[in-house]
PDB file of N, CA and C in Angstrom:
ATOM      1  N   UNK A   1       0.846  -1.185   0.000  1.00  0.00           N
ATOM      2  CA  UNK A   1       0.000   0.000   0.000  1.00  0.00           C
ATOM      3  C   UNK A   1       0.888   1.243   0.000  1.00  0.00           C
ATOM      4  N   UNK A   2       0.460   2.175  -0.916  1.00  0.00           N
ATOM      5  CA  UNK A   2       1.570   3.042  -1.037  1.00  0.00           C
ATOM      6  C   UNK A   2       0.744   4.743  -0.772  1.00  0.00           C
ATOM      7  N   UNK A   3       0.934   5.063   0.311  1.00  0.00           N
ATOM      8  CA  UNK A   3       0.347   6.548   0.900  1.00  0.00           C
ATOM      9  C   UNK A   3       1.198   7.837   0.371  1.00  0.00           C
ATOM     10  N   UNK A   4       0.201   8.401  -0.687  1.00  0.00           N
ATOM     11  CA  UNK A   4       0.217   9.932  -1.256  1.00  0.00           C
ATOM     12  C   UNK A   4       0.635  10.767  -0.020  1.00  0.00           C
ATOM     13  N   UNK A   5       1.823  11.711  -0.005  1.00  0.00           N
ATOM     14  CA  UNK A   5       1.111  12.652   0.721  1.00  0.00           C
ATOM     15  C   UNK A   5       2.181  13.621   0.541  1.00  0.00           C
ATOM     16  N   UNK A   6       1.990  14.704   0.642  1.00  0.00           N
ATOM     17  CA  UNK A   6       2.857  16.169  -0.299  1.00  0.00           C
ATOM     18  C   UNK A   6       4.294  16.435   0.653  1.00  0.00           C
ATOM     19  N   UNK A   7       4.767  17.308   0.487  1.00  0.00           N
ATOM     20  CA  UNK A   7       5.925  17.541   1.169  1.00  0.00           C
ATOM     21  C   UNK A   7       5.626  18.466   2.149  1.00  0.00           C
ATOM     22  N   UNK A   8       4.253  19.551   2.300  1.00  0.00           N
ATOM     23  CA  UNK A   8       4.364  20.131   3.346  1.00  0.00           C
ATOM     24  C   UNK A   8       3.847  19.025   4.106  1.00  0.00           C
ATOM     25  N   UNK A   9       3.113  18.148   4.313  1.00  0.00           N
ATOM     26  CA  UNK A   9       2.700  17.316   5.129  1.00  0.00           C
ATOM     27  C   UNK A   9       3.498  16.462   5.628  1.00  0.00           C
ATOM     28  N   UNK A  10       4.862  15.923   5.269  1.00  0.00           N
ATOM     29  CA  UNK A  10       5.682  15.586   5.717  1.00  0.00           C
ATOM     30  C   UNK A  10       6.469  15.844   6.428  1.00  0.00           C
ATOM     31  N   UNK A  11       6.623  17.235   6.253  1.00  0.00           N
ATOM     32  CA  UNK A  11       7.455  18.151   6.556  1.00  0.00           C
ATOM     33  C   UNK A  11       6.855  18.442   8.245  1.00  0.00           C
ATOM     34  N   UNK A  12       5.484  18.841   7.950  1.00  0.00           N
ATOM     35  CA  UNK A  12       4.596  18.896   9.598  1.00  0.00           C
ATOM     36  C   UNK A  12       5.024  17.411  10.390  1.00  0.00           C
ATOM     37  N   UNK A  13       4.596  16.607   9.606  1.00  0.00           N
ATOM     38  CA  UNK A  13       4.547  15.203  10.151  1.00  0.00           C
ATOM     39  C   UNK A  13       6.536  14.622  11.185  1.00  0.00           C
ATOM     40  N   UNK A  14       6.494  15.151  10.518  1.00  0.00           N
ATOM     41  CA  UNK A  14       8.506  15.083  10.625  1.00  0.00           C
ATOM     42  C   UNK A  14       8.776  15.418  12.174  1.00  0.00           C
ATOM     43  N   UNK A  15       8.209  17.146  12.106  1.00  0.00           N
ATOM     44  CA  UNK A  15       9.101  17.907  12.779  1.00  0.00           C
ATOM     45  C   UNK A  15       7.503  17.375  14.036  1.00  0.00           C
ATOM     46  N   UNK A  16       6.865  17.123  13.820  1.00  0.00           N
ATOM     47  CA  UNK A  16       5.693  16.648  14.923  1.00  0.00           C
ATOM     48  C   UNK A  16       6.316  15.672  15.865  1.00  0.00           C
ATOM     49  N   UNK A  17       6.848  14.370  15.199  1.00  0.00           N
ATOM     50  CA  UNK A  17       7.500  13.599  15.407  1.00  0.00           C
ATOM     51  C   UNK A  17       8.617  13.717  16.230  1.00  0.00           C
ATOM     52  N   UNK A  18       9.813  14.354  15.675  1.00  0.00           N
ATOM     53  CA  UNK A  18      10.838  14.474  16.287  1.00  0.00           C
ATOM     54  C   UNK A  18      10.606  15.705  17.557  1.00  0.00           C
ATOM     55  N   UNK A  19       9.702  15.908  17.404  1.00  0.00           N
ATOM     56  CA  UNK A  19       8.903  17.304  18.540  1.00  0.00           C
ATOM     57  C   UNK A  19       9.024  16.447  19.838  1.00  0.00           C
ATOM     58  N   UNK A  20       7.884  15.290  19.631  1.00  0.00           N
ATOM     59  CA  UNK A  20       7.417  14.341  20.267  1.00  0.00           C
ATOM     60  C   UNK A  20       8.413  13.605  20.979  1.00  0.00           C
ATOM     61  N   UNK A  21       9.216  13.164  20.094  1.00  0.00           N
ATOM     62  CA  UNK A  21      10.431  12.185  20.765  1.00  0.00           C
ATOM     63  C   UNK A  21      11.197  12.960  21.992  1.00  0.00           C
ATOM     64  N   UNK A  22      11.059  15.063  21.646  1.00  0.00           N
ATOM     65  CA  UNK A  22      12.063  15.622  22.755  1.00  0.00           C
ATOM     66  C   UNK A  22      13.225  15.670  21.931  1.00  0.00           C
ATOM     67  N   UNK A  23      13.309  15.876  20.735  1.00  0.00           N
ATOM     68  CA  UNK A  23      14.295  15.938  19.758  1.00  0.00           C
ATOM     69  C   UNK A  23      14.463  17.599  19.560  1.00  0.00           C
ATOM     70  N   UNK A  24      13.270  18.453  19.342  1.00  0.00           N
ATOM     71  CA  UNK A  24      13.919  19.450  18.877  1.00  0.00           C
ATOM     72  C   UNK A  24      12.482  20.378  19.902  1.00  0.00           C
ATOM     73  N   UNK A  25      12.818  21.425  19.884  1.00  0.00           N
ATOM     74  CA  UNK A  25      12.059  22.858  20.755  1.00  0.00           C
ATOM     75  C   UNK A  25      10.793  22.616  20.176  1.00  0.00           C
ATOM     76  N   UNK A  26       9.818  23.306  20.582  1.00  0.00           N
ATOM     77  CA  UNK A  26       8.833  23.694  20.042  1.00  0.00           C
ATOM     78  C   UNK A  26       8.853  24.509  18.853  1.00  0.00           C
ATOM     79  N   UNK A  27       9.910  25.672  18.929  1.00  0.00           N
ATOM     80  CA  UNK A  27       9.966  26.781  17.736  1.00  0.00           C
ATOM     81  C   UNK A  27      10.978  26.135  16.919  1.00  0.00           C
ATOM     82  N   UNK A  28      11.800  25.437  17.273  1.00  0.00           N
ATOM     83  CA  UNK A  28      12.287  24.677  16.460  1.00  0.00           C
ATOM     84  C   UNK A  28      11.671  23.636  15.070  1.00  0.00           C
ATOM     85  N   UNK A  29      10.205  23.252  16.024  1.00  0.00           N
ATOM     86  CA  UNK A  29       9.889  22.033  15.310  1.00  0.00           C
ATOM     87  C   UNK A  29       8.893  22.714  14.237  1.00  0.00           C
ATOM     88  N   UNK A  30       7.876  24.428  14.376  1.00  0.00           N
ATOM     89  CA  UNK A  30       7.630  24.621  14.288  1.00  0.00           C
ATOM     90  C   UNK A  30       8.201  25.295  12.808  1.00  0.00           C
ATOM     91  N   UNK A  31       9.268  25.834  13.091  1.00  0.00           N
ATOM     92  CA  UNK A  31       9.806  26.325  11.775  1.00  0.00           C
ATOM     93  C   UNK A  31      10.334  25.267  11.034  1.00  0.00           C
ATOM     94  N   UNK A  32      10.879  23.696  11.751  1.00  0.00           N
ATOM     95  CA  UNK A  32      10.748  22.992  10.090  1.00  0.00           C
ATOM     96  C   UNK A  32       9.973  22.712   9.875  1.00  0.00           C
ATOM     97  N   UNK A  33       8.451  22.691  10.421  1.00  0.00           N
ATOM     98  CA  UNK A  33       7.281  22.540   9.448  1.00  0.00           C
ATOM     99  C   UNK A  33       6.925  23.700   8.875  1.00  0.00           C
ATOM    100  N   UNK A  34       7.603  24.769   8.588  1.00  0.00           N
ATOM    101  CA  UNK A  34       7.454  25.698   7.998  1.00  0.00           C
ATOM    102  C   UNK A  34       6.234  26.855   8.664  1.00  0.00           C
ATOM    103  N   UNK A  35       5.787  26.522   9.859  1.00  0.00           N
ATOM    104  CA  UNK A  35       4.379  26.944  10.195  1.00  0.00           C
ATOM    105  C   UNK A  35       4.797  27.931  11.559  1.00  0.00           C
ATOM    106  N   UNK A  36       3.569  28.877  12.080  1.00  0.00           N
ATOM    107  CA  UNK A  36       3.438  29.979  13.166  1.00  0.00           C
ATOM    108  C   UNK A  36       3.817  28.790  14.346  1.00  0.00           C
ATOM    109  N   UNK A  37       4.058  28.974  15.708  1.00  0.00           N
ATOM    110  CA  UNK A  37       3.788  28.181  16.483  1.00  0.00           C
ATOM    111  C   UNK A  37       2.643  28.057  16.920  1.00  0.00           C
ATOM    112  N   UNK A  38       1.644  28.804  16.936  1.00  0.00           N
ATOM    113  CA  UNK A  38       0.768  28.730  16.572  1.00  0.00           C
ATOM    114  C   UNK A  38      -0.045  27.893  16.164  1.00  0.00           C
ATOM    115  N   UNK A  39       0.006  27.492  14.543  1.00  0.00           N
ATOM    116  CA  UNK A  39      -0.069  26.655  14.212  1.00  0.00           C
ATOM    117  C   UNK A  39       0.004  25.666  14.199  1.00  0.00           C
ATOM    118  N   UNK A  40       1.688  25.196  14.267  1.00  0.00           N
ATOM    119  CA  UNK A  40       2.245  24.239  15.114  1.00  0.00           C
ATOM    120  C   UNK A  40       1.547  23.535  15.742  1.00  0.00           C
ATOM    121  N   UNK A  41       1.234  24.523  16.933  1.00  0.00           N
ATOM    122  CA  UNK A  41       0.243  23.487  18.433  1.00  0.00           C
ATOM    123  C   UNK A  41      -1.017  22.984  17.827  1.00  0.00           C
ATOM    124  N   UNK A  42      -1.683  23.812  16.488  1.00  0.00           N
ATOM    125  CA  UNK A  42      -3.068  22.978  16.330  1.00  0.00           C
ATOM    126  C   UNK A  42      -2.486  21.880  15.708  1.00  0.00           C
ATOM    127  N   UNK A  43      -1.663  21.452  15.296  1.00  0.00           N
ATOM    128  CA  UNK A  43      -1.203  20.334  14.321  1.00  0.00           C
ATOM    129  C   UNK A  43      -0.863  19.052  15.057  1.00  0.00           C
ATOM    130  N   UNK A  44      -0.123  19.817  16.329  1.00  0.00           N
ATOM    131  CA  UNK A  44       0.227  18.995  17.628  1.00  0.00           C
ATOM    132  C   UNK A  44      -1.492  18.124  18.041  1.00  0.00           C
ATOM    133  N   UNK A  45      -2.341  18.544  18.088  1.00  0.00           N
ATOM    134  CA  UNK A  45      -3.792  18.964  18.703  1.00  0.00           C
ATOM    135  C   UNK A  45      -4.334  18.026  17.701  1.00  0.00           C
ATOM    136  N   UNK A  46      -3.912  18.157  16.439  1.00  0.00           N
ATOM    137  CA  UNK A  46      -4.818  17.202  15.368  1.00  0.00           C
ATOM    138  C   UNK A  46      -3.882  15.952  15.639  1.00  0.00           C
ATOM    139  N   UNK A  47      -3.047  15.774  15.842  1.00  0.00           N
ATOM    140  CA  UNK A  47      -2.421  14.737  15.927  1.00  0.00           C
ATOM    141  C   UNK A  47      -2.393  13.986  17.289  1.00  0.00           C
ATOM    142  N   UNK A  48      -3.129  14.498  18.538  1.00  0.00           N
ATOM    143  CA  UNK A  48      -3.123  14.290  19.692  1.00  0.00           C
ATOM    144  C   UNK A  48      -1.876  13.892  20.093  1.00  0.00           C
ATOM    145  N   UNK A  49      -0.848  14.844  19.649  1.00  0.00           N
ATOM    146  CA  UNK A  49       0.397  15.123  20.897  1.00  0.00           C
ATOM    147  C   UNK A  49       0.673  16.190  21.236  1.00  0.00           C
ATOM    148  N   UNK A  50       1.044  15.990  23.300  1.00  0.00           N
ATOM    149  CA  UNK A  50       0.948  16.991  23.882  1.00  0.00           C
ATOM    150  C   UNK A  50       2.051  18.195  23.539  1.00  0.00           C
ATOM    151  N   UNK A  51       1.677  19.211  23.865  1.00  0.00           N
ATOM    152  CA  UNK A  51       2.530  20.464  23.626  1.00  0.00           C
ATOM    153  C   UNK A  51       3.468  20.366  24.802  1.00  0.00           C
ATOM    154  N   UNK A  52       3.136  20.108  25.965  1.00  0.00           N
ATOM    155  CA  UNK A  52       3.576  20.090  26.858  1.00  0.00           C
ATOM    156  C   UNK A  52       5.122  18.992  27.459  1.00  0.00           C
ATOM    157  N   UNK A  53       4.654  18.319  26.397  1.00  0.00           N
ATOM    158  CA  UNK A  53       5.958  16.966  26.555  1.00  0.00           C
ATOM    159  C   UNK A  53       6.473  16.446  27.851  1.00  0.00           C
ATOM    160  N   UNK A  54       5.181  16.453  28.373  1.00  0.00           N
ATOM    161  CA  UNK A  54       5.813  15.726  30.143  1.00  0.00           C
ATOM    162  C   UNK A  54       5.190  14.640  30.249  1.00  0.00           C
ATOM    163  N   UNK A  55       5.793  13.841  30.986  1.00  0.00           N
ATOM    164  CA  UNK A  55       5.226  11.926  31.104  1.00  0.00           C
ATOM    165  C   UNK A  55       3.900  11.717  31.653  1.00  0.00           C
ATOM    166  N   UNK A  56       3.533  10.753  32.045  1.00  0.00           N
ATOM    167  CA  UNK A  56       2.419  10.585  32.945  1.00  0.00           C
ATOM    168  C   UNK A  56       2.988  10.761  34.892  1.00  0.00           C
ATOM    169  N   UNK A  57       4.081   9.822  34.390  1.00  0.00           N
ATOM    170  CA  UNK A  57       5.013   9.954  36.089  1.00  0.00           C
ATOM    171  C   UNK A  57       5.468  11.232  36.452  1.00  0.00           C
ATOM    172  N   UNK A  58       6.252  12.198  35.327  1.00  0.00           N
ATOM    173  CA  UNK A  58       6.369  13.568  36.099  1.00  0.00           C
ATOM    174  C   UNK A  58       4.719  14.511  36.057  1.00  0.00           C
ATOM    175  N   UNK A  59       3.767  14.399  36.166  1.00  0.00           N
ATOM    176  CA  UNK A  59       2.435  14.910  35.771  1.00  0.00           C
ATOM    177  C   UNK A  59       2.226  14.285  37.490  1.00  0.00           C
ATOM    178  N   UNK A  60       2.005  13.419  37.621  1.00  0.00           N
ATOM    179  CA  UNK A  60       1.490  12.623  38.790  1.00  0.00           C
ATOM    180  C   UNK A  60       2.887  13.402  40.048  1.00  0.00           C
ATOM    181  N   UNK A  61       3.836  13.001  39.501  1.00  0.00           N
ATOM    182  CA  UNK A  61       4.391  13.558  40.670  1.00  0.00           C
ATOM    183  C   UNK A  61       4.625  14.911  41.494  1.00  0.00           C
ATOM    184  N   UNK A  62       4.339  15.981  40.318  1.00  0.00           N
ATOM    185  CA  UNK A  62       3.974  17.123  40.636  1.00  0.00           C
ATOM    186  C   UNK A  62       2.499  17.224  41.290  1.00  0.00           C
ATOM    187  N   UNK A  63       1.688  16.434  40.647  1.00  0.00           N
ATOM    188  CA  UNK A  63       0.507  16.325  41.821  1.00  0.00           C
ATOM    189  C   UNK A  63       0.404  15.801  43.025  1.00  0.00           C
ATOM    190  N   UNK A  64       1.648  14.967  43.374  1.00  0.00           N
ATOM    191  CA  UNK A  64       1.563  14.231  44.249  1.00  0.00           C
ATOM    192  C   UNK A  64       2.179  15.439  45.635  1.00  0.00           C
ATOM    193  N   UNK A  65       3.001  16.516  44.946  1.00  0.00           N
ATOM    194  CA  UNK A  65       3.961  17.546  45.363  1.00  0.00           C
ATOM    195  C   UNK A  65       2.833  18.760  46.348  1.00  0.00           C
ATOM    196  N   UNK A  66       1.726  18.616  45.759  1.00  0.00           N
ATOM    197  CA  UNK A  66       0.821  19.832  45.974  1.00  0.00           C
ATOM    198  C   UNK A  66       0.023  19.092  47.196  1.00  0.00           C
TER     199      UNK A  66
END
């Protein structure tokens, strides 16, 4: 099966990715998808990954802190 899909979409898809992994900044990842950060975050949002890039264990443990 062979999936069409253009170069800006790759390009989002890429820098989403390596966003995700903790590879590159937010404005980083944002300008190699060529996009506002802004933007960026809705793309993050369509793709349901967090902007925020923190685990479930540091999330909990800061709650656990309060």
């Amino acid at each position: 099966m062979v999936v069409d899909i253009d170069e800006d979409e790759a390009r989002i898809a890429l820098a989403a990715e390596l966003y995700r992994e903790g590879k590159m900044t937010l404005k980083q990842a944002a300008d190699t998808a060529k996009l506002t950060v802004w933007d960026f975050l809705y793309e993050l949002g369509k793709r349901k990954i967090s902007y925020t890039n923190i685990t479930l264990e540091d999330l909990q443990e800061e709650l656990d802190e309060i």
